[in-house]
Protein backbone atom coordinates (compact mmCIF):
# COMPACT_ATOMS: atom_id res chain seq x y z
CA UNK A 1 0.52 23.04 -7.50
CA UNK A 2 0.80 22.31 -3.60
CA UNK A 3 -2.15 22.38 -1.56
CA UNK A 4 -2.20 25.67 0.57
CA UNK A 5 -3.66 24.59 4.22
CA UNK A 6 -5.50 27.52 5.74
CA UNK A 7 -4.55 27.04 9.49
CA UNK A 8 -0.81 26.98 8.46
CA UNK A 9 -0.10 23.06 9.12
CA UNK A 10 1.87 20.40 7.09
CA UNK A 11 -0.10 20.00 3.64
CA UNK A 12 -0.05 15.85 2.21
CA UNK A 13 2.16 17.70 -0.33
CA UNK A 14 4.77 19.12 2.35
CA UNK A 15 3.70 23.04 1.80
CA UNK A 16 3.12 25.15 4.41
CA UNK A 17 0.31 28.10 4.04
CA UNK A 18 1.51 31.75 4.42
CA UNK A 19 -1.58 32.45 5.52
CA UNK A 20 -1.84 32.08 9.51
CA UNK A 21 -5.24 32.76 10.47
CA UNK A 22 -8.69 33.29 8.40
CA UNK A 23 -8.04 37.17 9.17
CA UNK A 24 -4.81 37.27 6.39
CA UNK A 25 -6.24 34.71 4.02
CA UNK A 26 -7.49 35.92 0.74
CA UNK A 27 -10.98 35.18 -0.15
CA UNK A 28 -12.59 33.71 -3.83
CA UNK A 29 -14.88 36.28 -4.20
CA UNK A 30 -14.09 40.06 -3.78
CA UNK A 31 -17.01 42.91 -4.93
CA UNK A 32 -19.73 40.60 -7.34
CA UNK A 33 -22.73 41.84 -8.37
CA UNK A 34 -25.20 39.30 -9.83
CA UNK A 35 -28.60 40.01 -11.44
CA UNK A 36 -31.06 37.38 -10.75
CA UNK A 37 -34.55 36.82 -11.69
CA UNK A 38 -35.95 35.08 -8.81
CA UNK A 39 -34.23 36.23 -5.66
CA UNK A 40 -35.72 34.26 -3.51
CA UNK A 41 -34.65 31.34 -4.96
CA UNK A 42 -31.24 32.10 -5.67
CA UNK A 43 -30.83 33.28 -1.90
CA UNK A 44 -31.78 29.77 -0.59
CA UNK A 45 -29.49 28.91 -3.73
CA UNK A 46 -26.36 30.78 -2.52
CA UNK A 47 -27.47 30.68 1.26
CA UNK A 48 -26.18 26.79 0.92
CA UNK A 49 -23.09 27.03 -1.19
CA UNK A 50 -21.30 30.30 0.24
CA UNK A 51 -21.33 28.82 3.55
CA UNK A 52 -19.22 26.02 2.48
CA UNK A 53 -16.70 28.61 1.72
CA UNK A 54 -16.90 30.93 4.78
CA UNK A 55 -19.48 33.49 3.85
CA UNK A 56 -22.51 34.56 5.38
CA UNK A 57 -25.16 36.45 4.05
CA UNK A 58 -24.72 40.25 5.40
CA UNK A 59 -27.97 41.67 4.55
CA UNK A 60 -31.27 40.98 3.22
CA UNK A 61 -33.48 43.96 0.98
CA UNK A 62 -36.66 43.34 -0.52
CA UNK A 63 -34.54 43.88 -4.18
CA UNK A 64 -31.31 42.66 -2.62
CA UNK A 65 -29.30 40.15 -0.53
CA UNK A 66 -25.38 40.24 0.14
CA UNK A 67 -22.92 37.66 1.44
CA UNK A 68 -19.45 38.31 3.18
CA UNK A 69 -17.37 37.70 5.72
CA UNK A 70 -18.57 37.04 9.18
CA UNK A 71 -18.74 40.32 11.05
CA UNK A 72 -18.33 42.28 7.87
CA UNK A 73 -20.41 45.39 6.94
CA UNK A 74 -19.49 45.17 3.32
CA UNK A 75 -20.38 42.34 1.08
CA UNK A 76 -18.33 40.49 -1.46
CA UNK A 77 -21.33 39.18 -3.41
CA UNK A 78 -24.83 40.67 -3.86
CA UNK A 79 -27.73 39.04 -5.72
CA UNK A 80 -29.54 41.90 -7.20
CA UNK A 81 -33.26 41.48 -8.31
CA UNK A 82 -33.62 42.28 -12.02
CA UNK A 83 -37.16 41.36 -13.05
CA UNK A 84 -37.86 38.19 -15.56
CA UNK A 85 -34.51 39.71 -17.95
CA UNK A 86 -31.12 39.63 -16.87
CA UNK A 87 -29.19 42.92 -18.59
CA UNK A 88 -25.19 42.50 -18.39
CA UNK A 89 -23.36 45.74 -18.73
CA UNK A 90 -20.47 44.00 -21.61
């Protein structure tokens, strides 16, 4: 599989990205709800990581944080605060 360069340049591989600019280029993570136990600590958890892959965090609730795009209103991921159990809806 070729290596897709976000900015659009020459790849190692020789493949160019059809994506132009961060404003066209699909994102990993798209509407993600996530039930935590300890927010806290999976905000200063997720605060690190998402960052590496271009989100911020959007909002902060006493039962909820939410990361997206910069300049976004809407998040792509929310850690929700569930208590000491996790319930999935499957």
């Amino acid at each position: 599989m070729p290596t897709i360069d976000r900015s659009g340049e020459q790849c190692e591989t020789g493949a160019r990205s059809t994506f132009r600019d961060r404003a066209t280029m699909p994102w990993m993570i798209d509407h993600l709800s996530l039930g935590v136990a300890d927010l806290a600590r999976a905000a200063a958890f997720y605060d690190a990581v998402l960052v590496t892959l271009g989100y911020v965090r959007v909002f902060t609730h006493e039962r909820a944080v939410g990361y997206g795009r910069p300049g976004d209103r809407d998040e792509q991921l929310a850690l929700l605060a569930s208590g000491d159990k996790v319930i999935s809806d499957n």
